[in-house]
N, C-alpha and C. Protein backbone atom coordinates (compact mmCIF):
# COMPACT_ATOMS: atom_id res chain seq x y z
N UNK A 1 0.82 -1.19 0.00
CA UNK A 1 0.00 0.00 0.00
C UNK A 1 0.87 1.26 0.00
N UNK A 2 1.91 1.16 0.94
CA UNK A 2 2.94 2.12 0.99
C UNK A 2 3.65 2.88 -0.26
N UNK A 3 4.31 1.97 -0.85
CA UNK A 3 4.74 1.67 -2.16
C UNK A 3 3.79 2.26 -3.01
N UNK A 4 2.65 1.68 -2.94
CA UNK A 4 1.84 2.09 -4.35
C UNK A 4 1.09 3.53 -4.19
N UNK A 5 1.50 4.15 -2.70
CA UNK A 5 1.13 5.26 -2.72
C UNK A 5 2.37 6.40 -3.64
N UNK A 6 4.02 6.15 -2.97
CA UNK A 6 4.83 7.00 -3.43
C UNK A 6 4.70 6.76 -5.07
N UNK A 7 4.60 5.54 -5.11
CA UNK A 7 4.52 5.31 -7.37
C UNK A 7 3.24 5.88 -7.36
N UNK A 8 1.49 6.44 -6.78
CA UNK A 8 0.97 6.30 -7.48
C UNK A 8 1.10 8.53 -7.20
N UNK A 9 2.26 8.98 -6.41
CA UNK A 9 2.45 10.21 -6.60
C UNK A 9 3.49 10.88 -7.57
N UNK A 10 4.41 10.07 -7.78
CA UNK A 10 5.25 9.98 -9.19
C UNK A 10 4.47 10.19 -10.14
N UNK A 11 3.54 9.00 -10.36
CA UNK A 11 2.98 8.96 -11.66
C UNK A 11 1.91 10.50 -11.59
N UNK A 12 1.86 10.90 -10.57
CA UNK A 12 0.87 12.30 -10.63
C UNK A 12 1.49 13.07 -11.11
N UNK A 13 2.98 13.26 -10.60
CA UNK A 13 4.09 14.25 -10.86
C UNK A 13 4.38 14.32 -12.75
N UNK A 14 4.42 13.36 -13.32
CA UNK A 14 4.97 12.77 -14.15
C UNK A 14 4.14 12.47 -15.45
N UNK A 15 2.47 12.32 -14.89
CA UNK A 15 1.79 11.94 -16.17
C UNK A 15 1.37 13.16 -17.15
N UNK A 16 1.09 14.44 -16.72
CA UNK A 16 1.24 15.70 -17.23
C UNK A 16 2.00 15.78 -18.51
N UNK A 17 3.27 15.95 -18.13
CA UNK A 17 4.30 16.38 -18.97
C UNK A 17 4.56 15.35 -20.01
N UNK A 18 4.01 13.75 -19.81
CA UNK A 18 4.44 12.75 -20.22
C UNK A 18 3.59 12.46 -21.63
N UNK A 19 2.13 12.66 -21.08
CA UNK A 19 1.20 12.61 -22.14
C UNK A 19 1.12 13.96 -22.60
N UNK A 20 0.84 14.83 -22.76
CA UNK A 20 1.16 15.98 -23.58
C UNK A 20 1.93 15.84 -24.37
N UNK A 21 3.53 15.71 -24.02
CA UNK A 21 4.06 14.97 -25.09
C UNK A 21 4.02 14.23 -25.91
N UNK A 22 3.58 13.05 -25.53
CA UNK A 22 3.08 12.35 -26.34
C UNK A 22 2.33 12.47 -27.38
N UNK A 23 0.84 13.58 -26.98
CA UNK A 23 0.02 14.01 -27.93
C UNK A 23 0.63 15.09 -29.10
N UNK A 24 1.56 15.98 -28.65
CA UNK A 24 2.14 16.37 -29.36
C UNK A 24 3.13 16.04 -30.18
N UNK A 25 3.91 15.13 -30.20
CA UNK A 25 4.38 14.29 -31.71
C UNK A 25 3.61 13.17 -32.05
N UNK A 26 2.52 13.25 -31.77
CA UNK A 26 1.12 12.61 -32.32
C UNK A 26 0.71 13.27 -33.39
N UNK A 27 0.58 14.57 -33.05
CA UNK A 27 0.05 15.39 -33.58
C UNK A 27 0.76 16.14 -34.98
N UNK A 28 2.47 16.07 -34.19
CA UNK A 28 3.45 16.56 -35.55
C UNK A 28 3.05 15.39 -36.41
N UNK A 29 3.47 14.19 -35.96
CA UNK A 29 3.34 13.34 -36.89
C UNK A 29 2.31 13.10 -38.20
N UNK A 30 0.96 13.60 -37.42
CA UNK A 30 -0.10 13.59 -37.98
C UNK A 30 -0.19 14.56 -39.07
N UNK A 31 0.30 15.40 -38.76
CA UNK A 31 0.41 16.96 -39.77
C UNK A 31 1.49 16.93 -40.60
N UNK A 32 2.54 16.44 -40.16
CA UNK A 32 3.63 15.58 -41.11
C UNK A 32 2.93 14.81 -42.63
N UNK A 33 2.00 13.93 -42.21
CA UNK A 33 1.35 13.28 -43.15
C UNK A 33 0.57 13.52 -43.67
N UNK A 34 -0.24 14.56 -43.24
CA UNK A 34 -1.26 15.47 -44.13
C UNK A 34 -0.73 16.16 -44.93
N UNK A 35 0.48 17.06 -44.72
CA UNK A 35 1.16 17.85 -44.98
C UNK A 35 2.80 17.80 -45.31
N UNK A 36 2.98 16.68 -46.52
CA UNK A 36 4.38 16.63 -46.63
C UNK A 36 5.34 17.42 -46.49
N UNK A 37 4.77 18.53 -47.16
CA UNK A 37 6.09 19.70 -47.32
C UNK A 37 6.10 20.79 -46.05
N UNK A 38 5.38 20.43 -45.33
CA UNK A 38 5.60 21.25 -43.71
C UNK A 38 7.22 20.96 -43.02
N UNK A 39 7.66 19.49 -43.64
CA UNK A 39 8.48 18.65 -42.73
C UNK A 39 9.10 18.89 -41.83
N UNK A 40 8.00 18.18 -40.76
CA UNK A 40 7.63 18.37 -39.62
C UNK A 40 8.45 16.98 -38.84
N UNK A 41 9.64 16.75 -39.15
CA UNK A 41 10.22 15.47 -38.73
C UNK A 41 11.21 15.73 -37.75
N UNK A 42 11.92 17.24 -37.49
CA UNK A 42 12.93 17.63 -36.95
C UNK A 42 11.88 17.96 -35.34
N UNK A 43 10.64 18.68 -35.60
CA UNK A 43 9.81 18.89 -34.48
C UNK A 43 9.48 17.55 -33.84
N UNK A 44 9.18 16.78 -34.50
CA UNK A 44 8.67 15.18 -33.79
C UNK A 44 10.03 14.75 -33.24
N UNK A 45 11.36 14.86 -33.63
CA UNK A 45 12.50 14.59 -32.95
C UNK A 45 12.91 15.45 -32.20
N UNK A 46 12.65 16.54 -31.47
CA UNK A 46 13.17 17.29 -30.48
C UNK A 46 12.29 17.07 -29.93
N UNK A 47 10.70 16.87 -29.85
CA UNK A 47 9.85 16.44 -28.75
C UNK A 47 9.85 14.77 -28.25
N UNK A 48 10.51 13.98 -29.11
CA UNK A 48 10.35 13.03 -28.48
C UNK A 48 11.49 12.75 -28.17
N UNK A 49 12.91 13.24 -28.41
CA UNK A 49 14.05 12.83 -27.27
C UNK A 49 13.76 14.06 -26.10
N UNK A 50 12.77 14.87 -26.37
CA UNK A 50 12.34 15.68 -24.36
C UNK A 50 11.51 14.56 -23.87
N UNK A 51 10.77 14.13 -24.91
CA UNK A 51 9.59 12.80 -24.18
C UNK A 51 10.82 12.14 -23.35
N UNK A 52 11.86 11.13 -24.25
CA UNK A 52 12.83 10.09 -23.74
C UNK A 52 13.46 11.09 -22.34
N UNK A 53 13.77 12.13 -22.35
CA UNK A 53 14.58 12.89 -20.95
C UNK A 53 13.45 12.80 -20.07
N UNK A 54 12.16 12.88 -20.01
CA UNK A 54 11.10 13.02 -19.12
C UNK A 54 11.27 11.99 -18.41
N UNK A 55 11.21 10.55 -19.53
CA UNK A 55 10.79 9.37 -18.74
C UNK A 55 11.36 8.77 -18.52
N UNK A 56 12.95 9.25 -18.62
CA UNK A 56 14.61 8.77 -18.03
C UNK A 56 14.49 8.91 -16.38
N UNK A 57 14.15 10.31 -15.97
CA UNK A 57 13.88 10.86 -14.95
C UNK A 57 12.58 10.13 -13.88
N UNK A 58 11.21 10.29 -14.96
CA UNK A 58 10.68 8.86 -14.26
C UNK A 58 10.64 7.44 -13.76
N UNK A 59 11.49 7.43 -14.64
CA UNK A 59 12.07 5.59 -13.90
C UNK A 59 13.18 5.75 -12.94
N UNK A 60 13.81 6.60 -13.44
CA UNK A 60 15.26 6.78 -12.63
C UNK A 60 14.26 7.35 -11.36
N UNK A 61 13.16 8.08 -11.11
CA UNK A 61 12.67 8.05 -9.36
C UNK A 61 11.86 7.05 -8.62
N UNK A 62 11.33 6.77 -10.13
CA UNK A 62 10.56 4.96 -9.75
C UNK A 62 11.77 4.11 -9.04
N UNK A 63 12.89 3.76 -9.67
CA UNK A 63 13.99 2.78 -9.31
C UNK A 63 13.93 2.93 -8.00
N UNK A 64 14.58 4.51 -7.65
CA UNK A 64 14.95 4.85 -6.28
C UNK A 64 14.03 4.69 -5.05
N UNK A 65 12.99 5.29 -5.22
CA UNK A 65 11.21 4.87 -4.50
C UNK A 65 11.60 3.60 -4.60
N UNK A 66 11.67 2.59 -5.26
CA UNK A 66 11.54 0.99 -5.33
C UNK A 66 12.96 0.48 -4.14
N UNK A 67 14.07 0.73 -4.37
CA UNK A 67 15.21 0.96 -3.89
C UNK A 67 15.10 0.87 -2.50
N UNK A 68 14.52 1.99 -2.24
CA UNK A 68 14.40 2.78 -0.94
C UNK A 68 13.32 2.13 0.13
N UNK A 69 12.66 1.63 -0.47
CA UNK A 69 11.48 0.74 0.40
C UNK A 69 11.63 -0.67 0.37
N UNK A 70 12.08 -1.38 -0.74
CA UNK A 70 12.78 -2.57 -0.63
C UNK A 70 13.56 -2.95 0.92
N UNK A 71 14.35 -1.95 1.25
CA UNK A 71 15.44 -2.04 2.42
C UNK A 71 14.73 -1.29 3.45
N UNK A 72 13.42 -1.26 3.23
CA UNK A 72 12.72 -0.90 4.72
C UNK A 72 12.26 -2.26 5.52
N UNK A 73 12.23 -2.52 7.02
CA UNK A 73 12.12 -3.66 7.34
C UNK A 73 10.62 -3.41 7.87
N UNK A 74 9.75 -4.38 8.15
CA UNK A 74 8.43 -3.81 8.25
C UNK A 74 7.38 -3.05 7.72
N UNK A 75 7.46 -2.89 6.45
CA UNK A 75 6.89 -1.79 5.92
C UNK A 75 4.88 -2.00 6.25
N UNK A 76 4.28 -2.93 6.40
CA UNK A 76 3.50 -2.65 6.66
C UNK A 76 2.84 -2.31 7.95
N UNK A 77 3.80 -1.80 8.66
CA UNK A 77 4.07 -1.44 10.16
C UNK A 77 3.55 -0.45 9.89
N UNK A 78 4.10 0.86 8.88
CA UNK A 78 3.68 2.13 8.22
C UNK A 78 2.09 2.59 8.53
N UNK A 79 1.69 1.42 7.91
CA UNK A 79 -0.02 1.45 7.83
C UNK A 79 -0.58 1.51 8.90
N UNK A 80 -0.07 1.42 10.28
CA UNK A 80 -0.81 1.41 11.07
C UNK A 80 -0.75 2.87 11.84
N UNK A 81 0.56 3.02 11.57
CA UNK A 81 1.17 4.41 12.11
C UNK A 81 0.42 6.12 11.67
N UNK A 82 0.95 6.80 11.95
CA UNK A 82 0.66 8.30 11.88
C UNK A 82 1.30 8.91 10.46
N UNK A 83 0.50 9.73 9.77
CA UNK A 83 1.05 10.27 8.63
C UNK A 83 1.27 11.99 8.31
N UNK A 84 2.46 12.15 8.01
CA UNK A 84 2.36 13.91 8.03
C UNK A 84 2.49 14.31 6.74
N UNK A 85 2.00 14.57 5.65
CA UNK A 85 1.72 14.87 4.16
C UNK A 85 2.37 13.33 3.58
N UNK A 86 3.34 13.83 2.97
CA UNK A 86 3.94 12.51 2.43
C UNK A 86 5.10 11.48 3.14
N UNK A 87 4.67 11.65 4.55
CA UNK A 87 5.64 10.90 5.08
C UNK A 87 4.76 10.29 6.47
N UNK A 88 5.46 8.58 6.86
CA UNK A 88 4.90 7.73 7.32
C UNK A 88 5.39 7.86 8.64
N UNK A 89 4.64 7.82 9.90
CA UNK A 89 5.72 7.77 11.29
C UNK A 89 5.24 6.87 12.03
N UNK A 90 6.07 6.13 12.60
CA UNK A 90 5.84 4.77 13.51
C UNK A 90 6.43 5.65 14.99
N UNK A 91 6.60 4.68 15.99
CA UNK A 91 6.67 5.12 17.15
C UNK A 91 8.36 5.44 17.21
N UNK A 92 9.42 4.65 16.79
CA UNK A 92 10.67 5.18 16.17
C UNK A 92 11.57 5.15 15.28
N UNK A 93 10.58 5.20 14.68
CA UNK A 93 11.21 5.14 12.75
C UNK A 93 10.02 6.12 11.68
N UNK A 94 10.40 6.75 10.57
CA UNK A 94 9.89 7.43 10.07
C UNK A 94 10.05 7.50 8.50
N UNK A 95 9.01 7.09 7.50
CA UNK A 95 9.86 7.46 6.52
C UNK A 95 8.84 9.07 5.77
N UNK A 96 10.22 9.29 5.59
CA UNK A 96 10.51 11.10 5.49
C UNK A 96 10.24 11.57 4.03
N UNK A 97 8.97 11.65 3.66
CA UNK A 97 8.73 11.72 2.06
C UNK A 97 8.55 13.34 2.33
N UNK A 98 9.24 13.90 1.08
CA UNK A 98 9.51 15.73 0.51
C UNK A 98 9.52 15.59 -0.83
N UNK A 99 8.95 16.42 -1.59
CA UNK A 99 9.04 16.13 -3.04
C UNK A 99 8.81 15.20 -3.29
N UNK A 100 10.11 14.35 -4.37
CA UNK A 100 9.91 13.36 -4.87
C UNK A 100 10.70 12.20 -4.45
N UNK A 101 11.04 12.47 -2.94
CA UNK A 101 12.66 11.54 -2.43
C UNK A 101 11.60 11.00 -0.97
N UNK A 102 12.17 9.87 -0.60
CA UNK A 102 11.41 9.10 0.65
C UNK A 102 12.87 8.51 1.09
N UNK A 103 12.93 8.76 2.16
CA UNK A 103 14.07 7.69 2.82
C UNK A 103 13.24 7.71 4.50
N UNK A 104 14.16 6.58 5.24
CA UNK A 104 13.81 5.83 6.44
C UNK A 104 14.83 6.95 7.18
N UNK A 105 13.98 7.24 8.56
CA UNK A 105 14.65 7.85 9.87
C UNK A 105 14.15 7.35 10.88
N UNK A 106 15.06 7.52 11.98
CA UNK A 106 14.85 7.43 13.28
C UNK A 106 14.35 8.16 13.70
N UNK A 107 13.35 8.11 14.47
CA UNK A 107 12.72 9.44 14.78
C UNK A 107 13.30 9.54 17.02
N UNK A 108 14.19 8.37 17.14
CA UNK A 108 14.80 8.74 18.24
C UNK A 108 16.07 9.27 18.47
N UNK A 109 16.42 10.31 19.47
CA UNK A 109 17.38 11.23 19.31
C UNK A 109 17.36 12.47 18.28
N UNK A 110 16.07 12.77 18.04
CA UNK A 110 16.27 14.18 17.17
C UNK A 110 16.80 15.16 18.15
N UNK A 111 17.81 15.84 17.42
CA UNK A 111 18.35 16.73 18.77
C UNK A 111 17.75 18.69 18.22
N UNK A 112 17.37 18.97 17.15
CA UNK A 112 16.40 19.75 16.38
C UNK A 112 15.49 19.77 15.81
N UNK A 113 14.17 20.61 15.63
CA UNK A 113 13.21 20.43 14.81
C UNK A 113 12.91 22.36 14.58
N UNK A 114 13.40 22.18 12.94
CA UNK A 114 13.14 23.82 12.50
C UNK A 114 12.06 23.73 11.45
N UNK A 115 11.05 24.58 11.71
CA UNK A 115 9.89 24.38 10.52
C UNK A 115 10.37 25.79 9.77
N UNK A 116 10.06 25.58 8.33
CA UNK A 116 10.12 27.06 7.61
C UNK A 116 9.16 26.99 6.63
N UNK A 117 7.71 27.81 6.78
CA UNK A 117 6.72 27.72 5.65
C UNK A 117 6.95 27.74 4.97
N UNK A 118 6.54 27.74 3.74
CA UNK A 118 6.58 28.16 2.19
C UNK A 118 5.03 28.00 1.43
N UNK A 119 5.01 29.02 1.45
CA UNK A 119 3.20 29.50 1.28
C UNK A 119 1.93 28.31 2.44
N UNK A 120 1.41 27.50 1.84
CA UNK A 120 0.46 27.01 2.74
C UNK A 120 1.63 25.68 3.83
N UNK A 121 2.64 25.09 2.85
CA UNK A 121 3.44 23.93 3.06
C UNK A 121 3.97 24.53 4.41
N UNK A 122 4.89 23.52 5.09
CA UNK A 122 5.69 23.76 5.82
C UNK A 122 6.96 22.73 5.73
N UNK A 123 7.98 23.05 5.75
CA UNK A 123 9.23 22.48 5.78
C UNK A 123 9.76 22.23 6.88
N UNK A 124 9.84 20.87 7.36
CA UNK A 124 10.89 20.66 8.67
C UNK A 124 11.42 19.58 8.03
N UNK A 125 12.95 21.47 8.62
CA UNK A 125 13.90 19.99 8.45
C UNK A 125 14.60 19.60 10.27
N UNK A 126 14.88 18.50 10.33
CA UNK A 126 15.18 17.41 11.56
C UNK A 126 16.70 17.29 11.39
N UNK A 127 17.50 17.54 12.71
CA UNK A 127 18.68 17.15 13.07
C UNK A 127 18.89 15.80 13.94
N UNK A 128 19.48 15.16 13.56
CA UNK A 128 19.36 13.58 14.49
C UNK A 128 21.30 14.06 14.80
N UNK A 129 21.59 12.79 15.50
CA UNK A 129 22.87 12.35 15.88
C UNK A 129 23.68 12.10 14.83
N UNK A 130 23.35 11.04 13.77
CA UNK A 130 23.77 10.68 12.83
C UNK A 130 23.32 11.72 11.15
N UNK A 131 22.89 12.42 11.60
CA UNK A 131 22.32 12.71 10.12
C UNK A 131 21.06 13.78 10.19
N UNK A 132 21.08 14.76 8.94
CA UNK A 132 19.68 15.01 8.74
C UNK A 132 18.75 15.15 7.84
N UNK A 133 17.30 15.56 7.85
CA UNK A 133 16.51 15.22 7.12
C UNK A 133 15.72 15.80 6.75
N UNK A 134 14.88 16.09 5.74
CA UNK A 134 13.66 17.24 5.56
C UNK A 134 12.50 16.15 5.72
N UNK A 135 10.66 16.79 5.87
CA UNK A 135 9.53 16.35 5.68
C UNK A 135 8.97 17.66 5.69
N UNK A 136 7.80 17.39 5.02
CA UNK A 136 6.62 17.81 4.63
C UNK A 136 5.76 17.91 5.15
N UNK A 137 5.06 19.04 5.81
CA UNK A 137 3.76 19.07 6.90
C UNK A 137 3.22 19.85 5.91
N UNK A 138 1.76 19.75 6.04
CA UNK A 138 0.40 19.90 5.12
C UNK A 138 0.20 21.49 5.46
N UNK A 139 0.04 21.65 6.82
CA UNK A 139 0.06 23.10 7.30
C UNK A 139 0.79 23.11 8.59
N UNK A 140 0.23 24.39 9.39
CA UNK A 140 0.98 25.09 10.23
C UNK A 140 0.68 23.52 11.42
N UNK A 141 -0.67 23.25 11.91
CA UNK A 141 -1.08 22.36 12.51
C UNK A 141 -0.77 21.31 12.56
N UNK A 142 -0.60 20.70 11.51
CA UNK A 142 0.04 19.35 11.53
C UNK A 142 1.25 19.46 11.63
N UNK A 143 2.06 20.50 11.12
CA UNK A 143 3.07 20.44 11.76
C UNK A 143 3.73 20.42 13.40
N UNK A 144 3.15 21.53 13.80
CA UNK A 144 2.67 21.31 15.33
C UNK A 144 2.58 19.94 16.26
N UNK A 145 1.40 19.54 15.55
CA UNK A 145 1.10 18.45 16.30
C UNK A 145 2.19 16.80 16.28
N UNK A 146 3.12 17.32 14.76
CA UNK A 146 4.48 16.45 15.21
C UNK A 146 5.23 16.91 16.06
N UNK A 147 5.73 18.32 16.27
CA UNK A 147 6.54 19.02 16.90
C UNK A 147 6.07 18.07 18.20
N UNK A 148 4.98 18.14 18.91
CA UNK A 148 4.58 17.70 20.27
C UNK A 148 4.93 16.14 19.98
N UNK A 149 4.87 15.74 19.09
CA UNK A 149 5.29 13.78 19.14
C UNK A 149 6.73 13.81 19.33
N UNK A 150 7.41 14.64 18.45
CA UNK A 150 9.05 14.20 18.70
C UNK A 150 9.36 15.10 19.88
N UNK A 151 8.63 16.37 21.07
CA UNK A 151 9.15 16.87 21.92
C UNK A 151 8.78 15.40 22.82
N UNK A 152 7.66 14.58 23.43
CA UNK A 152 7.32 13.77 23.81
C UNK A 152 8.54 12.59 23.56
N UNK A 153 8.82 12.21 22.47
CA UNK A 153 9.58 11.27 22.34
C UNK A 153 11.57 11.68 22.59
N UNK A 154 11.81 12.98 22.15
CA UNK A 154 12.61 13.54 22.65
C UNK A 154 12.57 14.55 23.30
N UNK A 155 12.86 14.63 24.85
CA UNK A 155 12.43 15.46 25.75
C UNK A 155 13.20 16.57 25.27
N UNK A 156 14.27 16.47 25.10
CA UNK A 156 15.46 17.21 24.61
C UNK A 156 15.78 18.20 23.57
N UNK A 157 14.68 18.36 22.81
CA UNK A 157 14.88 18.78 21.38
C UNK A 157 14.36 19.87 21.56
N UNK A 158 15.12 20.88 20.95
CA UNK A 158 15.36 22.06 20.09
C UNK A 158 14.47 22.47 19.35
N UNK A 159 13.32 23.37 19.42
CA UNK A 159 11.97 23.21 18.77
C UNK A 159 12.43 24.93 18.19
N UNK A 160 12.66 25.33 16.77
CA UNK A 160 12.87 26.12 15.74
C UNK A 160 11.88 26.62 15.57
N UNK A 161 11.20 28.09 15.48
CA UNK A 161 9.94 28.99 14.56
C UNK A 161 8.77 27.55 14.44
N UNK A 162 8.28 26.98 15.72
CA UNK A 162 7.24 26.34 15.98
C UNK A 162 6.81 25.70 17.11
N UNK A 163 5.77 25.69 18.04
CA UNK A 163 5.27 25.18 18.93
C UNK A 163 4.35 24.34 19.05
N UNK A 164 5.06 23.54 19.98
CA UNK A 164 4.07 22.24 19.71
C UNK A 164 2.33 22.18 20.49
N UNK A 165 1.43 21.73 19.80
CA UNK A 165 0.69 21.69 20.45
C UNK A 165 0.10 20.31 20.09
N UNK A 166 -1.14 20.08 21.07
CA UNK A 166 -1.39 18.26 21.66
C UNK A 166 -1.08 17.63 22.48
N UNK A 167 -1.27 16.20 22.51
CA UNK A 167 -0.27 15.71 24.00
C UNK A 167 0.59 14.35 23.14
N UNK A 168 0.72 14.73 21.62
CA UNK A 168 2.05 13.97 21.12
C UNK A 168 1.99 12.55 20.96
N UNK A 169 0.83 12.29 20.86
CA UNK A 169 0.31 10.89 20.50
C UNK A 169 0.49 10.79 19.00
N UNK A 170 0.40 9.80 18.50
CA UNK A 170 0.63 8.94 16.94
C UNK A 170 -0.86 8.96 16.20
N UNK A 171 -1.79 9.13 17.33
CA UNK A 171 -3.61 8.94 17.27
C UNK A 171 -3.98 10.20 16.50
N UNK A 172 -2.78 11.62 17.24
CA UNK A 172 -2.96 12.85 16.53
C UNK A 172 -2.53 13.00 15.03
N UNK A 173 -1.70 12.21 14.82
CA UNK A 173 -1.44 12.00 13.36
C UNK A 173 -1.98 11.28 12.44
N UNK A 174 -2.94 10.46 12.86
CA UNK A 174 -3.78 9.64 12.25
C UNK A 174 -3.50 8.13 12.59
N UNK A 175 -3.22 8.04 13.43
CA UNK A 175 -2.60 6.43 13.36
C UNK A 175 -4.19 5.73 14.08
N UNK A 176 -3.85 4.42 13.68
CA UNK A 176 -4.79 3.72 14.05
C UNK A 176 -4.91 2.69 15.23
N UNK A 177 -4.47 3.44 16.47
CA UNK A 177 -3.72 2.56 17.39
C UNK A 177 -5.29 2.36 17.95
């Protein structure tokens, strides 16, 4: 389910630009053949090696999405857990979907949490021990209401341009405990 959510947001990202294209050296083509002396063969070849760069890029994030969850252990653990836009949180592990990239975190020992809006979105990015990480909160609120899960889970942490509010349960994120 996990999986076929990040492929079925790729393919959101991706089907736009993909079919348009398509229709459009459909279309040269078509006018090509109505119209010999237009020759319209150089246009059908610069749109369809942008088609081939489009969907280089789509597989090449399919692979990685595939990649990346392959070497998750438990993944249908996910499903039961709490979700903050495009990213999955269990009680201490997290996977951290932004854009078009998902990787696995610990969500124990965050030793920071800095949110920075960007119009309705919000950006936190997370400092751990080993490493850090961006996610995606929907709004100001949901962001929040993680802030209070990882202050709860790390007493310790460094809370950046946001305050937590709730009492930091997984239930507040949607989980289905």
């Amino acid at each position: 389910m996990i999986k076929r959510y990040y492929q079925g947001l790729l393919s959101l990202y991706f089907s736009g630009p993909m079919t348009m294209l398509a229709v459009f050296v459909f279309a040269a083509a078509f006018a090509d053949n109505r119209r010999p002396e237009w020759n319209l063969k150089w246009l059908m070849g610069v749109l369809a090696a942008i088609l081939a760069v489009v969907m280089f890029f789509y597989y090449r994030n399919k692979l990685t999405i595939s990649r990346t969850l392959r070497n998750v252990k438990n993944l249908e653990e996910y499903e039961k857990g709490g979700m903050l836009d495009r990213s999955f949180v269990q009680e201490d592990r997290m996977l951290a979907g932004i854009g078009l990239k998902v990787s696995e975190h610990s969500t124990r020992n965050i030793k920071s949490l800095t949110a920075e809006t960007k119009g309705r979105k919000v950006i936190l990015h997370m400092e751990g021990e080993n490493d850090s990480f961006d996610a995606q909160a929907i709004d100001r609120g949901e962001a929040e209401r993680f802030a209070a899960y990882l202050q709860k889970r790390n007493p310790g942490i460094v809370l950046n341009n946001i305050e937590p509010k709730g009492n930091g349960t997984l239930k507040e994120l949607g989980a289905n405990e």
